[in-house]
C-alpha atoms as a PDB file:
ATOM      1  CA  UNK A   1     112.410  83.082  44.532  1.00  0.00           C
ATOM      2  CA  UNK A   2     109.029  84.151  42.938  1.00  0.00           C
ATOM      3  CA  UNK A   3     107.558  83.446  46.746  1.00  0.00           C
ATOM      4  CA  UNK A   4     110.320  85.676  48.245  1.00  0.00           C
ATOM      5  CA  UNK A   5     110.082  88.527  46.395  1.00  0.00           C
ATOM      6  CA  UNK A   6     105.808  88.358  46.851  1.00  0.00           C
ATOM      7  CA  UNK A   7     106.753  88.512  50.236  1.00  0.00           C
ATOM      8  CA  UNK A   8     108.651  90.786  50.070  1.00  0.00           C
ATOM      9  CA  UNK A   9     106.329  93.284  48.101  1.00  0.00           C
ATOM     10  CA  UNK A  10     103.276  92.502  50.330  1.00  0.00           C
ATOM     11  CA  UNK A  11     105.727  93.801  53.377  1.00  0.00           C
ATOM     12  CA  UNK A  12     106.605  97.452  51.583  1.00  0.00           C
ATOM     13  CA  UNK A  13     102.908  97.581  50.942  1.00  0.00           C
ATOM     14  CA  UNK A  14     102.177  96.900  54.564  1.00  0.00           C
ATOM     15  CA  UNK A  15     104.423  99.559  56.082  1.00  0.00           C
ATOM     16  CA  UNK A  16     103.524 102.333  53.253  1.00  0.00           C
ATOM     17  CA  UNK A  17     100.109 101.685  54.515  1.00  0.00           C
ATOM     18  CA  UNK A  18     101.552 101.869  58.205  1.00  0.00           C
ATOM     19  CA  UNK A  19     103.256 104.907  57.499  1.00  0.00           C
ATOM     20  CA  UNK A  20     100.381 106.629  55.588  1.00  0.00           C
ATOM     21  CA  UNK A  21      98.236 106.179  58.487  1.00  0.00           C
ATOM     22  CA  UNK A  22     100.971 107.627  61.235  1.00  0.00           C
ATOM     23  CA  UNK A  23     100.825 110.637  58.561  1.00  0.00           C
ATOM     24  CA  UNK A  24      97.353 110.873  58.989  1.00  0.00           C
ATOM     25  CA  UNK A  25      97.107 111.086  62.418  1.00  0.00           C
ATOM     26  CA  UNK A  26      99.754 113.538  62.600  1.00  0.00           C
ATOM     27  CA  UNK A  27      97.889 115.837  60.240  1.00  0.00           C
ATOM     28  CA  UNK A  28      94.538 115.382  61.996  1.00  0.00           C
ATOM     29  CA  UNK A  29      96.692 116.888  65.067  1.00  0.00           C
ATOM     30  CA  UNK A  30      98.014 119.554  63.186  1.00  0.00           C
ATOM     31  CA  UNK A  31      94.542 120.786  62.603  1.00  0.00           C
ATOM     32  CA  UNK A  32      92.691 119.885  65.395  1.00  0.00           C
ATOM     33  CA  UNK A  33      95.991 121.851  67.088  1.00  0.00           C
ATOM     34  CA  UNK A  34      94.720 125.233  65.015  1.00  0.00           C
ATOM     35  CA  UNK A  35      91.222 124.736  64.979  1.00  0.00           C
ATOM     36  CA  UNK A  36      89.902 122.708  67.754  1.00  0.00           C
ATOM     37  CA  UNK A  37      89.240 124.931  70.768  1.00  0.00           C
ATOM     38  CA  UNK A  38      89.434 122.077  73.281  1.00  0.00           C
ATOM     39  CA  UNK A  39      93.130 120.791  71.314  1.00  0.00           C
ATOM     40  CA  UNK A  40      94.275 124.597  71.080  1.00  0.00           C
ATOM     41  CA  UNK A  41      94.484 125.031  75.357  1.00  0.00           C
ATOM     42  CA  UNK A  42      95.708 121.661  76.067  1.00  0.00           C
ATOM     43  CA  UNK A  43      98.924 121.776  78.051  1.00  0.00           C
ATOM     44  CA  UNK A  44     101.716 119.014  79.308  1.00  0.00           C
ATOM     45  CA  UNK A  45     100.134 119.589  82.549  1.00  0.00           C
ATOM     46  CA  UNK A  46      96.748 119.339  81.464  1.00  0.00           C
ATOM     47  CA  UNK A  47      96.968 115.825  79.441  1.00  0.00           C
ATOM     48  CA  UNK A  48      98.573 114.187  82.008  1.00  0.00           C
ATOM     49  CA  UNK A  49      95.418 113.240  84.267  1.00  0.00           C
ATOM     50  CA  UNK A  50      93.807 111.746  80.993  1.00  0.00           C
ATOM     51  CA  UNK A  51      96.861 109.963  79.522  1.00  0.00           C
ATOM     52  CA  UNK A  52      97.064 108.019  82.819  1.00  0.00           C
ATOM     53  CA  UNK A  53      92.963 107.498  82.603  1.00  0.00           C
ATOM     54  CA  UNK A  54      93.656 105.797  78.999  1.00  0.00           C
ATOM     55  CA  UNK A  55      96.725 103.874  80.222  1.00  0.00           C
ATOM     56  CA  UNK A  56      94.195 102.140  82.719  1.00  0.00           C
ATOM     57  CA  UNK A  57      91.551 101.192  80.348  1.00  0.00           C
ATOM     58  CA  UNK A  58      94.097  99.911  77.877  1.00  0.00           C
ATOM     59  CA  UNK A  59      95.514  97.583  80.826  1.00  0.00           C
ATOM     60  CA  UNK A  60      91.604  96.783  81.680  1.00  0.00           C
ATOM     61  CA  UNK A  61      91.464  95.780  77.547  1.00  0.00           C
ATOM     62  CA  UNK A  62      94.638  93.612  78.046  1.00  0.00           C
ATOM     63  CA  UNK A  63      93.134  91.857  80.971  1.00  0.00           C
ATOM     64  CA  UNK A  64      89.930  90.831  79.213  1.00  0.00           C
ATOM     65  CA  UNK A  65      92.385  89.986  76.142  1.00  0.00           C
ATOM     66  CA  UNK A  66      90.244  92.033  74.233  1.00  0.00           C
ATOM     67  CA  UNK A  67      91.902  92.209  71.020  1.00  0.00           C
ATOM     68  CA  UNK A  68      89.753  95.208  69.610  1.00  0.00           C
ATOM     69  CA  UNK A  69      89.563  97.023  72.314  1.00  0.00           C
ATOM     70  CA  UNK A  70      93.322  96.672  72.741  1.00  0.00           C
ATOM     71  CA  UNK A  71      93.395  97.959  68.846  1.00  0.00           C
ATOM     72  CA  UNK A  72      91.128 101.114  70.675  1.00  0.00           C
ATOM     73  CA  UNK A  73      93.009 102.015  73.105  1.00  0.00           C
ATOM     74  CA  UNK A  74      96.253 101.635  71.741  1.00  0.00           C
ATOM     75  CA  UNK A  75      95.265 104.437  69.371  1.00  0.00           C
ATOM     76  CA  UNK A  76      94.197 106.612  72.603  1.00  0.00           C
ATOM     77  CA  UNK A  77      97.640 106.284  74.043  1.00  0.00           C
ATOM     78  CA  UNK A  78      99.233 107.172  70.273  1.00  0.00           C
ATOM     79  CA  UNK A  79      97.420 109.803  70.254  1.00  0.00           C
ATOM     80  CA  UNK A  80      98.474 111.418  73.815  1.00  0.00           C
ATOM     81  CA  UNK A  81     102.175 110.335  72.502  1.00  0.00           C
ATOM     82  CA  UNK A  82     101.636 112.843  69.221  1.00  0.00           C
ATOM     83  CA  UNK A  83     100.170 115.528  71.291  1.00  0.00           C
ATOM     84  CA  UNK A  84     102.937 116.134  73.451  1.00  0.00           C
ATOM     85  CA  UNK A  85     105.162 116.068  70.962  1.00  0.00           C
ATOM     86  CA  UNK A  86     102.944 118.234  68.874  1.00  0.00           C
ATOM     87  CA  UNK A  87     103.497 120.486  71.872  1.00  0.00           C
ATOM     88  CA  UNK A  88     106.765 120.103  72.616  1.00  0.00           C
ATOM     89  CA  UNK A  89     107.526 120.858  68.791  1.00  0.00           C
ATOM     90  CA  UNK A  90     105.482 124.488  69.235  1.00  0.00           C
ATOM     91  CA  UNK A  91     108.076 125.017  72.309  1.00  0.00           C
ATOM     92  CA  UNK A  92     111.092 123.876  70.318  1.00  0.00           C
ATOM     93  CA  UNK A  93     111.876 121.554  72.805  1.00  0.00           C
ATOM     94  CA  UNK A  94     111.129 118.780  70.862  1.00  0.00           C
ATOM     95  CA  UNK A  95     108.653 116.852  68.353  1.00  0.00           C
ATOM     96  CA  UNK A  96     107.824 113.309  67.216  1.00  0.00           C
ATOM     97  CA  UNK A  97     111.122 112.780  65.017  1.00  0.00           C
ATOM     98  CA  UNK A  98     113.109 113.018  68.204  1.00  0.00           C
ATOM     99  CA  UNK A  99     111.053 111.077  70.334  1.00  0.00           C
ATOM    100  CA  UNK A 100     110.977 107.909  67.296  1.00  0.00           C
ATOM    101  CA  UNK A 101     114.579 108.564  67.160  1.00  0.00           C
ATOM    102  CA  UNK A 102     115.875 108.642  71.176  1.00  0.00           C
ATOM    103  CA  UNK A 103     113.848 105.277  71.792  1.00  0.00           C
ATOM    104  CA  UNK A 104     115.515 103.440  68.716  1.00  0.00           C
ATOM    105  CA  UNK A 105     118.829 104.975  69.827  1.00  0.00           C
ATOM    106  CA  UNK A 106     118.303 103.580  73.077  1.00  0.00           C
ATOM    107  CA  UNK A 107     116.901  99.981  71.595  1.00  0.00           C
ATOM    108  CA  UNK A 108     119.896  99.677  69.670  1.00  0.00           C
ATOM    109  CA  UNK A 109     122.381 100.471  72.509  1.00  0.00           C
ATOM    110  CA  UNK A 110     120.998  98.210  74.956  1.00  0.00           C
ATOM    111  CA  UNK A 111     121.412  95.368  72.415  1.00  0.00           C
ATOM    112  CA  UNK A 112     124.043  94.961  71.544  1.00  0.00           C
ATOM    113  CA  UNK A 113     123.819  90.875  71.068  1.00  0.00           C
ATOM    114  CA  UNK A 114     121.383  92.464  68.000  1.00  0.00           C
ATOM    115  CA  UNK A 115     123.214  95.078  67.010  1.00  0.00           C
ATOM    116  CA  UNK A 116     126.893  94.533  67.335  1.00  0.00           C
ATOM    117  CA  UNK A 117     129.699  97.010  67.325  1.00  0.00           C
ATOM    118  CA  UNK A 118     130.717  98.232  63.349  1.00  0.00           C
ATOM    119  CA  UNK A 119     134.065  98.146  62.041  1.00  0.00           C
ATOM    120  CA  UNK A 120     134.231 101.829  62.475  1.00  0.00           C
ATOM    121  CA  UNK A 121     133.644 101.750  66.768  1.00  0.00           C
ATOM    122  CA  UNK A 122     130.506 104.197  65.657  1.00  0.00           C
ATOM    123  CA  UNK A 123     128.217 101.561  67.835  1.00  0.00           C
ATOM    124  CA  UNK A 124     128.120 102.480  71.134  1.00  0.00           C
ATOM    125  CA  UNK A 125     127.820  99.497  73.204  1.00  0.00           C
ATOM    126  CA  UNK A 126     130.038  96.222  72.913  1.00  0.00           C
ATOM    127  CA  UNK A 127     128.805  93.751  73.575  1.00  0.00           C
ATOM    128  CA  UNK A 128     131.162  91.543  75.598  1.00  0.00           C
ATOM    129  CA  UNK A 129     128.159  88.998  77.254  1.00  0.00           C
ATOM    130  CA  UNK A 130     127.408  87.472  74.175  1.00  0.00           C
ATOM    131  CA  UNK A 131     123.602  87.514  75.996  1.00  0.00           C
ATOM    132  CA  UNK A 132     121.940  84.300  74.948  1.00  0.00           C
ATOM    133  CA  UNK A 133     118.949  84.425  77.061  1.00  0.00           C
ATOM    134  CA  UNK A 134     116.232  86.400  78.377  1.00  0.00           C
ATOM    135  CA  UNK A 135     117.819  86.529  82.114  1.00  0.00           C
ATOM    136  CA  UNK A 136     121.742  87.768  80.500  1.00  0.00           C
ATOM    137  CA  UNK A 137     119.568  90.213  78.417  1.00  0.00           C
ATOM    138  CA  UNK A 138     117.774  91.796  81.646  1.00  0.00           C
ATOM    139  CA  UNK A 139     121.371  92.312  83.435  1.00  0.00           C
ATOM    140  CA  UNK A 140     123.053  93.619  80.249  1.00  0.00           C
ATOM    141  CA  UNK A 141     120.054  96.340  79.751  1.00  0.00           C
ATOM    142  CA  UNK A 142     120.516  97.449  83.613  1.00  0.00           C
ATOM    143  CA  UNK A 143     124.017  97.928  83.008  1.00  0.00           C
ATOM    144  CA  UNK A 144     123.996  99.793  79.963  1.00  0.00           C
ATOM    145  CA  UNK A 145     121.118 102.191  81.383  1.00  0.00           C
ATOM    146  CA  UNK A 146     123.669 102.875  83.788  1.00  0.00           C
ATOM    147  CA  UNK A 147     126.106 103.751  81.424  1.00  0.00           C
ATOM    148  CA  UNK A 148     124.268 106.010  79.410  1.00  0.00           C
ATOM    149  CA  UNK A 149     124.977 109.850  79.475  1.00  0.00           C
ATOM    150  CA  UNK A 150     121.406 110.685  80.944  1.00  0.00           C
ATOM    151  CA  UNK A 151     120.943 107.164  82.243  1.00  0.00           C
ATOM    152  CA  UNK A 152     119.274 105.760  85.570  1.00  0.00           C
ATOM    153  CA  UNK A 153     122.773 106.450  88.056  1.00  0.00           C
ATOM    154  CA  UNK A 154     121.211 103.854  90.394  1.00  0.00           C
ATOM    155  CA  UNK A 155     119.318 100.481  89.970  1.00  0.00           C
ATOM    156  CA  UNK A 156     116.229 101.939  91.757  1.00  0.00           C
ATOM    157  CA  UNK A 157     116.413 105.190  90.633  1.00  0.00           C
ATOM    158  CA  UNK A 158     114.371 103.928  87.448  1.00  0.00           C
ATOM    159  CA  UNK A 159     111.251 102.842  89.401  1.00  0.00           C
ATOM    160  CA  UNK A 160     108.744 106.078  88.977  1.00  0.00           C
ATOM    161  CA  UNK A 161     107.451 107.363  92.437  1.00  0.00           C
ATOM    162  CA  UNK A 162     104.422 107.290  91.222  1.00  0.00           C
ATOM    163  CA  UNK A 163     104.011 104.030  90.405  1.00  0.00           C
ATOM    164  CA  UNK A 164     101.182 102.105  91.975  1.00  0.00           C
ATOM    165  CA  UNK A 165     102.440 100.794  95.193  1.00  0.00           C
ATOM    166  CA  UNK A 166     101.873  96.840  93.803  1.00  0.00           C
ATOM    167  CA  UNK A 167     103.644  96.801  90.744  1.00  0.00           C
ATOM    168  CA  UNK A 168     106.377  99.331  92.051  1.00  0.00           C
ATOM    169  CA  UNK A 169     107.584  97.164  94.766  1.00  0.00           C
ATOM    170  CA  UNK A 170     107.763  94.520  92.098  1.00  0.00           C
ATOM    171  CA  UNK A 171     109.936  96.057  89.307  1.00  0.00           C
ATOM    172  CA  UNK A 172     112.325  97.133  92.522  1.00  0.00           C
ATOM    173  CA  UNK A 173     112.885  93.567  93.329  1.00  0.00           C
ATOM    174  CA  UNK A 174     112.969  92.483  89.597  1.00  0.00           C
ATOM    175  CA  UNK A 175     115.652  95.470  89.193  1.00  0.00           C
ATOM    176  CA  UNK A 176     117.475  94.266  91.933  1.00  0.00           C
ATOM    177  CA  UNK A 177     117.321  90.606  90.478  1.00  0.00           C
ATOM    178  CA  UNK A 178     118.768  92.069  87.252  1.00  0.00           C
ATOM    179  CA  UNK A 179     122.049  92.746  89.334  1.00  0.00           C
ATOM    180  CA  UNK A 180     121.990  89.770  91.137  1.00  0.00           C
ATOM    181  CA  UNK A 181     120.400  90.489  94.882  1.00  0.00           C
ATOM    182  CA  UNK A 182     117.875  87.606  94.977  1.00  0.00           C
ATOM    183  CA  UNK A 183     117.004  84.510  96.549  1.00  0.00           C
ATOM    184  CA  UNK A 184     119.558  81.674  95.393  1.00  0.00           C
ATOM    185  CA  UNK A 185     116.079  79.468  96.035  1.00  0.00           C
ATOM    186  CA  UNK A 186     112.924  80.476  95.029  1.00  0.00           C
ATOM    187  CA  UNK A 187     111.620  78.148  97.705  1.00  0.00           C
ATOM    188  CA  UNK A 188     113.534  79.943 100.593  1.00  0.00           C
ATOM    189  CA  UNK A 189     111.129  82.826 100.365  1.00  0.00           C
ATOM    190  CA  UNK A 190     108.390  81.436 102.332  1.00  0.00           C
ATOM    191  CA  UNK A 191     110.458  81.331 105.573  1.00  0.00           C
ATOM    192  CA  UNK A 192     110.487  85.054 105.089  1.00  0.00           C
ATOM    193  CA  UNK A 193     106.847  85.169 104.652  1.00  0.00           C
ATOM    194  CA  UNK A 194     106.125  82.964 107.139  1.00  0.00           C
ATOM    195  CA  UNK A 195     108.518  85.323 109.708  1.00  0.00           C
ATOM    196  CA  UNK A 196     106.552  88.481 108.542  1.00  0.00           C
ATOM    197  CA  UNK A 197     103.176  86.763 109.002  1.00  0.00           C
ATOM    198  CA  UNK A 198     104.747  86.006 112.585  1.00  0.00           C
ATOM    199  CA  UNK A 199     105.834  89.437 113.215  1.00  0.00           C
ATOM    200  CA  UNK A 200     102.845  90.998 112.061  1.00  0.00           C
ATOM    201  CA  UNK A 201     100.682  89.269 114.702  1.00  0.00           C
ATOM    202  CA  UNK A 202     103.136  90.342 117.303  1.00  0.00           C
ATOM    203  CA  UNK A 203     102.335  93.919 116.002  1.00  0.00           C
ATOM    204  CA  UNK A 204      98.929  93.685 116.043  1.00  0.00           C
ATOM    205  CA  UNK A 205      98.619  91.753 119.503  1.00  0.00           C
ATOM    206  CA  UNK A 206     101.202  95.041 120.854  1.00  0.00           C
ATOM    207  CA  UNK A 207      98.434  97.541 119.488  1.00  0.00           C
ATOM    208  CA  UNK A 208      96.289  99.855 122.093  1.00  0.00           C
ATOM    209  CA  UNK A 209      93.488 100.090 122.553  1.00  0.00           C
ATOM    210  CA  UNK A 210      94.592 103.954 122.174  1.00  0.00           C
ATOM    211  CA  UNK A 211      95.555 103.483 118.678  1.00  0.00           C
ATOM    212  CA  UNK A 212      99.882 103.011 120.106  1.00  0.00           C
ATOM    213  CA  UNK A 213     101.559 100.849 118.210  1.00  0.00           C
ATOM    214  CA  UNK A 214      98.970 101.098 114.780  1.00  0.00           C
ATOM    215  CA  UNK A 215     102.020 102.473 112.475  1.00  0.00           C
ATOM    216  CA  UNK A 216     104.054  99.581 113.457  1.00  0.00           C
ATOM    217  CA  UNK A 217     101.441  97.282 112.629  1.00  0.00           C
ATOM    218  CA  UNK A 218     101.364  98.886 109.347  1.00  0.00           C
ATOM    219  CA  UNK A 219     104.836  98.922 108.646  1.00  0.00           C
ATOM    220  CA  UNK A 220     104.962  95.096 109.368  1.00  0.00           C
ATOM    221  CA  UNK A 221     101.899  94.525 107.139  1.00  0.00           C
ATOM    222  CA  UNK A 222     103.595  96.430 104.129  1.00  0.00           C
ATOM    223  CA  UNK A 223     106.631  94.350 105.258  1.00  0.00           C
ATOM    224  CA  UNK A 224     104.467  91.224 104.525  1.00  0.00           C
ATOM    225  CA  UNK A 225     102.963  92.626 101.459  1.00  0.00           C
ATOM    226  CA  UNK A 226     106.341  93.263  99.805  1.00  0.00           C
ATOM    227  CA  UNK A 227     107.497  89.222 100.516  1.00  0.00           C
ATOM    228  CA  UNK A 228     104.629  88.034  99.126  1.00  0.00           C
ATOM    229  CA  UNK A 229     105.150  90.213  96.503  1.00  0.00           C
ATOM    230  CA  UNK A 230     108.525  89.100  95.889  1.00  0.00           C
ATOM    231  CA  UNK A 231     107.087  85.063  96.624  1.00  0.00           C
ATOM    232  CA  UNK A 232     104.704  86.259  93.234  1.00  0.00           C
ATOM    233  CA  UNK A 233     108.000  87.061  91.215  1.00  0.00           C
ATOM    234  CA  UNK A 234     109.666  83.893  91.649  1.00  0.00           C
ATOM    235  CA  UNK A 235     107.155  81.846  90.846  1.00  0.00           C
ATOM    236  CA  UNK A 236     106.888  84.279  87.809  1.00  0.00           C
ATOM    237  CA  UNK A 237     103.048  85.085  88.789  1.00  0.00           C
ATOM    238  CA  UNK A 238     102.178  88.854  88.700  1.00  0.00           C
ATOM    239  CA  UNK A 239     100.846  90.131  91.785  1.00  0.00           C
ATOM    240  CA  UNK A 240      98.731  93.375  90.623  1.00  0.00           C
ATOM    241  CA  UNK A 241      97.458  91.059  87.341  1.00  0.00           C
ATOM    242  CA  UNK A 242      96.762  88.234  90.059  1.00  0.00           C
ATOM    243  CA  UNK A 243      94.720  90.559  92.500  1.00  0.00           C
ATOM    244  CA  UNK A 244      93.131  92.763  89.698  1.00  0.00           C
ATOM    245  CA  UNK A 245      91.819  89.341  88.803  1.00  0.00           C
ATOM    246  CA  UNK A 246      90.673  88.460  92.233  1.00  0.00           C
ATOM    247  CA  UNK A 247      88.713  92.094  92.539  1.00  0.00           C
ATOM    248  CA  UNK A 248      86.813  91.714  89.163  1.00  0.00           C
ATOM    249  CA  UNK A 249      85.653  88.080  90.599  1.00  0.00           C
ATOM    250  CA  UNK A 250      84.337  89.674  93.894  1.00  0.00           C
ATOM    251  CA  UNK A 251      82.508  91.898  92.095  1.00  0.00           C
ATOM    252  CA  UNK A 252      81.522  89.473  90.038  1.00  0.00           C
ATOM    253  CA  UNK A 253      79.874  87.457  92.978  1.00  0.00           C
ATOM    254  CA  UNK A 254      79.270  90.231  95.396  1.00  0.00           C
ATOM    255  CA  UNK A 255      77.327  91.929  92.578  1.00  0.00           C
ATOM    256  CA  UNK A 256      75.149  88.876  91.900  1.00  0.00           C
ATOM    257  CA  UNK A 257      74.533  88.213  95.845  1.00  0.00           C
ATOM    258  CA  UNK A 258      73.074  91.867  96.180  1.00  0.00           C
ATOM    259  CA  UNK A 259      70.921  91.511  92.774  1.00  0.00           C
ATOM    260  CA  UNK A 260      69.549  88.302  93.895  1.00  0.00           C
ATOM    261  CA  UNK A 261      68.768  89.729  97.553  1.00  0.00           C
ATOM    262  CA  UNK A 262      66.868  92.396  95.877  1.00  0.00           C
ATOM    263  CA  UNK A 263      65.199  89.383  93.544  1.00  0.00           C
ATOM    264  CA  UNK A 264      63.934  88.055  96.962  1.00  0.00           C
ATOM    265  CA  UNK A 265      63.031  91.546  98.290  1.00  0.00           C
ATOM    266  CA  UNK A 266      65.602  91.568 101.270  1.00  0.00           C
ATOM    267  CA  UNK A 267      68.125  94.315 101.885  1.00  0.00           C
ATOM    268  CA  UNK A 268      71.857  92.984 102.108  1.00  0.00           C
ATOM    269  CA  UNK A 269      72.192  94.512 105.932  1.00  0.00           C
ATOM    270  CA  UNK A 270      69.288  92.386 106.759  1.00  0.00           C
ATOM    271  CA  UNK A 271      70.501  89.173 106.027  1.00  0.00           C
ATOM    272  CA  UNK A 272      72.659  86.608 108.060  1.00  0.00           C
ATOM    273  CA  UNK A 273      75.865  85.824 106.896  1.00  0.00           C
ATOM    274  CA  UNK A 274      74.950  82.374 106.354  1.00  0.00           C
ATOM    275  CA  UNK A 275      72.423  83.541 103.817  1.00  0.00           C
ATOM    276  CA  UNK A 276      74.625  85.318 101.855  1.00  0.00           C
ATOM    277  CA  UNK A 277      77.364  83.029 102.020  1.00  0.00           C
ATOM    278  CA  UNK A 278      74.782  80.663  99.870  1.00  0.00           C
ATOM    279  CA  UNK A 279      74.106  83.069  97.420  1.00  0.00           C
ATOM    280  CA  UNK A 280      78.035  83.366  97.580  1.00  0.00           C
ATOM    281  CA  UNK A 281      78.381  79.950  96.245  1.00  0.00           C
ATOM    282  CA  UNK A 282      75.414  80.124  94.050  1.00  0.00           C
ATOM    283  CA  UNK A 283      77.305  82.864  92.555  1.00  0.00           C
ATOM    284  CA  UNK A 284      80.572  80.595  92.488  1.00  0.00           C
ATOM    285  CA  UNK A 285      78.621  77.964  90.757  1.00  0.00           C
ATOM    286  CA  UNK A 286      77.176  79.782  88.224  1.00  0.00           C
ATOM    287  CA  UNK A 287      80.432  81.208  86.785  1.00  0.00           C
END
């Protein structure tokens, strides 16, 4: 008992601190808001190009499992999260109470296996799964976005246009998973890769030398693309976390072929192939 209740105590001391810091940064808004030049003309419009900027070097800080620098620019993204709503309180459209409160409405409805119905029907959601797995949980939450008043009408409709092309033909085909359209084999997908590798060479073979037939080509190589894409899913391997990977290690070893060319005082478009395929694998080796 004596254990519990220490427990307990060192947990309200924990989020009082959380919460006095969130109260901190929110003042330090408020007055960089009113007396920061730079803060005072920021717009919606304006933020956007660097909220996307600090998106990207938090997912860098996740790929090097940098824990501190995840800590950094975690804080980066809060802050672009309180200065929109600082914003969007000045336009009375809205401010951070209603953005806290619309994502824990939302968390709540779509789970309902967590929080079930109360006696007086005031939950919105029933849940009539009884979701005991990840996979039930991923269909449920599809269905209930659909549901919602301002919800996603579609399956697709809740992939952003503007997603990178790599990632956004993923989360289609894991939406469409969600609601069953999938392979019943995760092993049948390499026929399907194996006939777009086949019809892309027919493509390319068809091509002119005046350039007729090029957009075909391409649409057969996205075609490829998007089933091996969907080959990375069902092996649950991500594709843009599996070829962000792959670019940081040719850089890696491209970047120590060229320094070592200039260590011998050649220039890179004077060499053979042959010689810099061996600094290749010297590079290789010394990782």
């Amino acid at each position: 008992m004596i254990n519990f209740a220490r427990e307990v105590t060192k947990f309200t001391m924990n989020r009082e601190k959380q919460l006095e810091a969130f109260n901190r940064l929110l003042d330090v808004m408020d007055t960089l808001r009113e007396k920061c030049p730079w803060d005072r003309k920021q717009t919606i419009d304006s933020l956007r190009p660097n909220t996307i900027e600090e998106v990207y070097e938090l997912s860098d800080a996740i790929l090097a499992h940098d824990m501190h620098n995840i800590s950094k620019e975690l804080g980066d993204v809060l802050l672009h999260i309180v200065f929109y709503s600082k914003i969007g309180s000045e336009q009375g459209a809205f401010d951070i109470g209603d953005v806290c409160n619309q994502i824990c409405d939302k968390l709540i409805y779509r789970h309902p296996h967590v929080y079930p119905p109360k006696e007086d029907g005031s939950q919105l959601a029933k849940d009539s799964s009884g979701a005991t797995n990840a996979d039930q949980v991923i269909k449920n939450w599809e269905q209930l976005k659909r549901q919602e008043k301002d919800g996603n009408k579609t399956v697709l409709s809740g992939v952003p246009g503007g997603l990178p092309p790599l990632i956004k033909a993923y989360r289609m085909q894991d939406k469409a998973r969600a609601v069953g359209f999938d392979w019943e084999k995760k092993e049948e997908v390499w026929d399907k890769v194996e006939e777009e590798i086949g019809e892309l060479r027919e493509a390319l073979a068809a091509v002119g030398e005046d350039g007729e037939g090029r957009d075909n080509a391409q649409g057969e190589l996205g075609d490829l693309l998007f089933a091996i894409v969907n080959a990375s899913r069902l092996y649950k391997l991500n594709p843009d976390t599996a070829l962000e990977t792959t670019c940081n290690k040719f850089r890696s070893r491209f970047t120590y072929v060229e320094l070592k060319a200039r260590e011998m005082g050649r220039d890179l478009k004077d060499m053979t192939l042959a010689e810099m395929d061996a600094l290749w694998e010297e590079a290789k080796k010394s990782e």
